[in-house]
Protein backbone atom coordinates (compact mmCIF):
# COMPACT_ATOMS: atom_id res chain seq x y z
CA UNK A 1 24.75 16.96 51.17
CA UNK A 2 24.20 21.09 51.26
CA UNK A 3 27.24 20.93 48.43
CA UNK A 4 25.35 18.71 46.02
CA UNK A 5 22.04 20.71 46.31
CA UNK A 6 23.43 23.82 44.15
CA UNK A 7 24.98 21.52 41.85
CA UNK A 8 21.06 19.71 41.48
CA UNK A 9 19.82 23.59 40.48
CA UNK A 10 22.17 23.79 37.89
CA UNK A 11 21.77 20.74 36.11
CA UNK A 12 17.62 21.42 36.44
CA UNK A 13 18.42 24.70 35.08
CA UNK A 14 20.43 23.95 32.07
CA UNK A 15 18.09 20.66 31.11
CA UNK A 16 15.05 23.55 31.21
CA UNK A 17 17.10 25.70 29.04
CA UNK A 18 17.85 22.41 26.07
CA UNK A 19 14.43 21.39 26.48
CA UNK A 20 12.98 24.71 25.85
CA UNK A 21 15.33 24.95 22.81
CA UNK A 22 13.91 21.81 21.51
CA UNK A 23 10.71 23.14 21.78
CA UNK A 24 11.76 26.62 20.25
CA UNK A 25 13.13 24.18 17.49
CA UNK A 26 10.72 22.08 16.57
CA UNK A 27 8.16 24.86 16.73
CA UNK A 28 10.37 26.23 13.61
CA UNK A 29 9.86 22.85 12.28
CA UNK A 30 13.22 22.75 12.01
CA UNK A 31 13.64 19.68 13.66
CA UNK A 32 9.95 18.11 14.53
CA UNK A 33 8.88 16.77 17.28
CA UNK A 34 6.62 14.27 15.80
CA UNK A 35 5.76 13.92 11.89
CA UNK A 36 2.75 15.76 11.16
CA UNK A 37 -0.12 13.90 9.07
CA UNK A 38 -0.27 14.27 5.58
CA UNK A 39 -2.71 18.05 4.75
CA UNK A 40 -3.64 16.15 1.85
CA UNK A 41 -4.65 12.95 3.01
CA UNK A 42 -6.65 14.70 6.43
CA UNK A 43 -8.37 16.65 3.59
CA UNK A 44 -9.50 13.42 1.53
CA UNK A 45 -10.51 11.65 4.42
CA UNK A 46 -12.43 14.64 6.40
CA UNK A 47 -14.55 15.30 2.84
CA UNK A 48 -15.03 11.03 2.42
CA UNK A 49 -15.52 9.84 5.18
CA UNK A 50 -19.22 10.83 6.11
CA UNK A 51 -20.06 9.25 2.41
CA UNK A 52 -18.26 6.11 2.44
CA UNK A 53 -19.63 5.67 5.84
CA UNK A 54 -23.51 5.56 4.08
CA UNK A 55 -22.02 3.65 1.39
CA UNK A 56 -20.54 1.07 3.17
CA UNK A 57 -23.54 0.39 5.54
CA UNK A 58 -26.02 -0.59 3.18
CA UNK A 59 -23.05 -3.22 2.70
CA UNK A 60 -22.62 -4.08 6.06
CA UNK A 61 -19.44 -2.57 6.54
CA UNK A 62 -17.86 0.57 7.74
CA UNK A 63 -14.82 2.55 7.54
CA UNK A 64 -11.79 1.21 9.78
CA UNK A 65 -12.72 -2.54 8.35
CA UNK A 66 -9.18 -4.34 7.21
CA UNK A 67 -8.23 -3.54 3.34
CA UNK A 68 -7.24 -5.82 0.83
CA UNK A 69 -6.17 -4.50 -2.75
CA UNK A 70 -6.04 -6.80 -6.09
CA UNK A 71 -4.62 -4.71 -9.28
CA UNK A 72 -4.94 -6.33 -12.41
CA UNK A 73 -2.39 -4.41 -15.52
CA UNK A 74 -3.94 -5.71 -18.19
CA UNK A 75 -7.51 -4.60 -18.36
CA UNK A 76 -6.43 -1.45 -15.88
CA UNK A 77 -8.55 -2.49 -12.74
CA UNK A 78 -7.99 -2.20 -9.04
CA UNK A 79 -10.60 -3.79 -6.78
CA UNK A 80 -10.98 -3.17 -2.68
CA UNK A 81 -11.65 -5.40 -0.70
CA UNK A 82 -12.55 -5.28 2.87
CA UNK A 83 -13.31 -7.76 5.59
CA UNK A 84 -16.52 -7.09 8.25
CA UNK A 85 -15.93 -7.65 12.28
CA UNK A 86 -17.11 -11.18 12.69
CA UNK A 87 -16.93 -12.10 8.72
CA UNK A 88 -15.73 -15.39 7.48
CA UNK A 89 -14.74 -13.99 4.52
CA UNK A 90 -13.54 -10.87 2.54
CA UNK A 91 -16.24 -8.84 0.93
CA UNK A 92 -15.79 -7.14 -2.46
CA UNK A 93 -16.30 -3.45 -2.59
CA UNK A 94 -15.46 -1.72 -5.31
CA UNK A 95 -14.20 -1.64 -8.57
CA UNK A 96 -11.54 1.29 -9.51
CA UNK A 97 -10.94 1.38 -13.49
CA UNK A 98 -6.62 2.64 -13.50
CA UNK A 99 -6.18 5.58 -16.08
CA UNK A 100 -2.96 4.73 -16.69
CA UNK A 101 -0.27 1.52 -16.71
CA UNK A 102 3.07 0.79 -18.26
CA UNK A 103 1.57 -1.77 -20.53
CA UNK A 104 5.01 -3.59 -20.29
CA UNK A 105 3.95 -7.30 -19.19
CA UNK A 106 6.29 -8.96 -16.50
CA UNK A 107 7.45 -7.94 -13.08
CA UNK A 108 9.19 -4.79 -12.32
CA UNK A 109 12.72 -5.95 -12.98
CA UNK A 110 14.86 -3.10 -14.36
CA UNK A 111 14.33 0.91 -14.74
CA UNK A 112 12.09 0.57 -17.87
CA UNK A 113 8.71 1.50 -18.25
CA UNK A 114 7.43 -2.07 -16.18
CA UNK A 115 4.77 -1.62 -12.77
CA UNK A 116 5.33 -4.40 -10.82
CA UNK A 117 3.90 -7.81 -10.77
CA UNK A 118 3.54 -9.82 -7.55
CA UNK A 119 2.57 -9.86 -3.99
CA UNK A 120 3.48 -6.56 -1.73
CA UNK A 121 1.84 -4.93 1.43
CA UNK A 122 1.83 -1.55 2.41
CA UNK A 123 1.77 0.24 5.85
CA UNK A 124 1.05 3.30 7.44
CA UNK A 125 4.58 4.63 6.50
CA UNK A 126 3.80 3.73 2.69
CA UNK A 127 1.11 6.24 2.66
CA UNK A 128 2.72 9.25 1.35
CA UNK A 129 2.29 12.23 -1.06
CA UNK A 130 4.15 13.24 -4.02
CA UNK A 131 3.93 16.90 -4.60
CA UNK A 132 0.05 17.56 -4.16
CA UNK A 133 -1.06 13.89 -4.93
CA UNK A 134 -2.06 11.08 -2.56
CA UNK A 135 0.02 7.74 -3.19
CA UNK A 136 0.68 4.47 -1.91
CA UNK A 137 4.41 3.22 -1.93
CA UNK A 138 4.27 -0.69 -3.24
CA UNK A 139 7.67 -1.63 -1.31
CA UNK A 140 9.40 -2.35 -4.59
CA UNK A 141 11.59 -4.35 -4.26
CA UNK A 142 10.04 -6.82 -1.98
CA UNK A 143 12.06 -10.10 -1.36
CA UNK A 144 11.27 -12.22 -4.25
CA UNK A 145 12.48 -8.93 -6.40
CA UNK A 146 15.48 -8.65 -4.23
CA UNK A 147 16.02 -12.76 -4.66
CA UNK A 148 15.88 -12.17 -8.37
CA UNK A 149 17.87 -9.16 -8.35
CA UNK A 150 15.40 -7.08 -10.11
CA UNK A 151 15.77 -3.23 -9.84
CA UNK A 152 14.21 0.01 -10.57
CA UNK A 153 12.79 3.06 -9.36
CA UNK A 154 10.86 3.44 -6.20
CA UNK A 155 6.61 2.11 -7.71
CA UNK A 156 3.63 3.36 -6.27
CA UNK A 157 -0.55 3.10 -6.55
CA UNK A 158 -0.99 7.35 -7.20
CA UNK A 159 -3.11 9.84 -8.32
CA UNK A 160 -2.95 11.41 -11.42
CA UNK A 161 -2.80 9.88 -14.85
CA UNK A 162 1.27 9.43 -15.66
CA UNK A 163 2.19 6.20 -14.57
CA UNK A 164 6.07 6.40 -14.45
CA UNK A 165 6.84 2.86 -13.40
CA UNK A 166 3.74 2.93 -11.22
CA UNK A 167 0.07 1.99 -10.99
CA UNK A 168 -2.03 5.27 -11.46
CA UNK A 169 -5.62 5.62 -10.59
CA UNK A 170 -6.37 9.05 -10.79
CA UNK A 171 -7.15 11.49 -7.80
CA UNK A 172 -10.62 10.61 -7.09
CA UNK A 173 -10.23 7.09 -6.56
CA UNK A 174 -6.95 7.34 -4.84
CA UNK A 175 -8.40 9.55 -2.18
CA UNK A 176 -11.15 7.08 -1.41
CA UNK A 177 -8.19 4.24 -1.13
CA UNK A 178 -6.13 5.85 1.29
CA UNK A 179 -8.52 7.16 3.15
CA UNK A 180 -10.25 3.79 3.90
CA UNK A 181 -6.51 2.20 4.25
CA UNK A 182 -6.01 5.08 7.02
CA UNK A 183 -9.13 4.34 9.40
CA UNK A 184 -8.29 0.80 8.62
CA UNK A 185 -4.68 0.84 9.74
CA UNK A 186 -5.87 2.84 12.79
CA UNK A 187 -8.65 0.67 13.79
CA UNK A 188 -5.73 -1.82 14.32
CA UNK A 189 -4.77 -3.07 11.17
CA UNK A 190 -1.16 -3.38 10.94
CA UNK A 191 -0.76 -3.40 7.01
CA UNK A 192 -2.62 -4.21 4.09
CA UNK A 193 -1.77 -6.54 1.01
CA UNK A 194 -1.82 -5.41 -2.49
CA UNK A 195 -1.65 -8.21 -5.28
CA UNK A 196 -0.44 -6.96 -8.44
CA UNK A 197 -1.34 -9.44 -11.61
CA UNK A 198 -0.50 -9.33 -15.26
CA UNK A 199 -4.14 -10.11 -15.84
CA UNK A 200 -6.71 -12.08 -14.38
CA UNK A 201 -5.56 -15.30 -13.93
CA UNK A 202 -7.86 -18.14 -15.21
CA UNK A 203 -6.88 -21.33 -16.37
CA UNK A 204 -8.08 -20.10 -19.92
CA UNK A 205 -5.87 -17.07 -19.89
CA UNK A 206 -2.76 -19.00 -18.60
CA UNK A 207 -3.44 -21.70 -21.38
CA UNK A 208 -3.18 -18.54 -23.99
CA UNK A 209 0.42 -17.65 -22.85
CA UNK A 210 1.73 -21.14 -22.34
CA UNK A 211 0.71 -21.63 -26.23
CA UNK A 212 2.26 -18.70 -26.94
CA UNK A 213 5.41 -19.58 -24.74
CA UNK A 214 5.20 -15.85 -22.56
CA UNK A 215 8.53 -15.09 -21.42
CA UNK A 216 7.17 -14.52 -18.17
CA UNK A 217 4.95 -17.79 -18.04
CA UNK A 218 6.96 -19.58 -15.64
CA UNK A 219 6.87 -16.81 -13.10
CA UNK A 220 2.93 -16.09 -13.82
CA UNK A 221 2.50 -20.20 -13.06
CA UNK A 222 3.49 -18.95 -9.69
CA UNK A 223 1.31 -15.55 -9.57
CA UNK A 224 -1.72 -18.17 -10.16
CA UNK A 225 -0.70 -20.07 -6.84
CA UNK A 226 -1.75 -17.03 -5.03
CA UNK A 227 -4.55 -15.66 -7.14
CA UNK A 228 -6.55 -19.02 -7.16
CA UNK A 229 -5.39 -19.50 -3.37
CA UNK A 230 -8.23 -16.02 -2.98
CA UNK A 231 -10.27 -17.27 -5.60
CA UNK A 232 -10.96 -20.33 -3.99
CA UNK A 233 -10.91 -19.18 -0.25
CA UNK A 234 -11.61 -15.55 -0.52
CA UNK A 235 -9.33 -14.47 2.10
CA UNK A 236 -5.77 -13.53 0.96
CA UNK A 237 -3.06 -15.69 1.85
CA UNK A 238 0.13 -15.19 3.96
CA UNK A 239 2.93 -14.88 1.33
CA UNK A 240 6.65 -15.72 1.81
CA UNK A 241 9.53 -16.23 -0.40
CA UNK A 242 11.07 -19.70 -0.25
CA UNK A 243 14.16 -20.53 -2.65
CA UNK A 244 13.15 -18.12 -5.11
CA UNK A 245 9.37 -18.65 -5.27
CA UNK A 246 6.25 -17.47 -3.54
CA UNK A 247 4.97 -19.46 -1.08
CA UNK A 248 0.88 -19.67 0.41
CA UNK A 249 -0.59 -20.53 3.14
């Protein structure tokens, strides 16, 4: 027993000494202990948050409610949607006009100038920053892209005005997006949904690019299941990917 008791000292002593080098380490941030928030983002939401708090309470709602984005490429809108403790339904927000979107129509399925079109979710580990700017990675490619093999860079929601494969809405409004998609993915949260349309879908609309047979109109057809399944219900539905189509519920 008295023979393992100096060979206990030692192995306290040299664990001290690695864990104090980790320390030493990750104080260099070298290698981090833990992944420090975003400056930018604890910036946007320290100078919003007292103001979208007002804001929202004259709606009945607050900051930290669930999010729920709808883009629309054609007329360059993005509208928020959040849903108040103990609501039956989603409550509209706020309208964001885009400054910029590839104007390409069709989903995202090569390295061209083309945003993506259909149904994506992001969570905390989508909100990131590029350079100085606050964005949202879309997941692109989600299943149904990977399904259909369609490819391309990396397509975001960002600040700024250059759209680059991506859905930009300029600094101002991006800052009040992630900042209400933070407090709501802290309050509990575990991601948020962001539809992407070609337009807004109405039977009118639709009728327009089956006359003009749209390239795309088959896979639109299937866009519409999900926009009129909101439309109708005004809570957005659960989305998988069954034999090469989107599926609701």
């Amino acid at each position: 027993m008295k023979g393992w008791f100096p060979l206990l000292l030692m192995v306290t002593a040299v664990a001290l000494v690695y864990l104090k080098r980790h320390e030493i380490v990750a104080t260099l941030s070298l290698r981090p202990l833990t992944r420090s928030p975003s400056p930018q983002a604890e910036a946007a939401a320290g100078r919003l948050t007292p103001l979208l708090r007002a804001e929202l309470q004259a709606l009945g709602l607050k900051v930290g409610d669930p999010v729920f984005l709808r883009v629309f490429k054609e007329s360059r809108e993005l509208e928020l949607w959040l849903h108040p403790a103990g609501g039956a339904s989603w409550t509209f927000y706020k309208n964001y006009p885009l400054c910029a979107v590839p104007e390409t129509p069709g989903p995202k399925h090569d390295s061209g100038n083309c945003a993506p079109e259909g149904f994506y979710f992001a969570s905390a580990r989508h909100l990131i920053t590029r350079g100085d700017r606050l964005a949202i990675d879309l997941g692109f490619p989600n299943s149904y892209d990977r399904h259909h093999k369609f490819r391309g860079q990396q397509a975001r929601l960002e600040g700024g005005c250059d759209p680059r494969d991506s859905y930009a809405a300029g600094d101002a409004a991006i800052a009040e997006i992630v900042t209400l998609a933070r407090a709501a993915l802290a309050n509990g949260q575990p991601f948020f949904r962001i539809h992407c349309f070609p337009f807004r879908m109405t039977d009118a609309r639709m009728n327009e690019e089956l006359a003009a047979r749209s390239e795309w109109v088959e896979f639109w057809a299937n866009l519409k299941e999900g926009f009129d399944y909101f439309e109708i219900l005004h809570r957005p539905p659960n989305t998988t990917v069954k034999k090469g189509r989107y599926v609701f519920e």
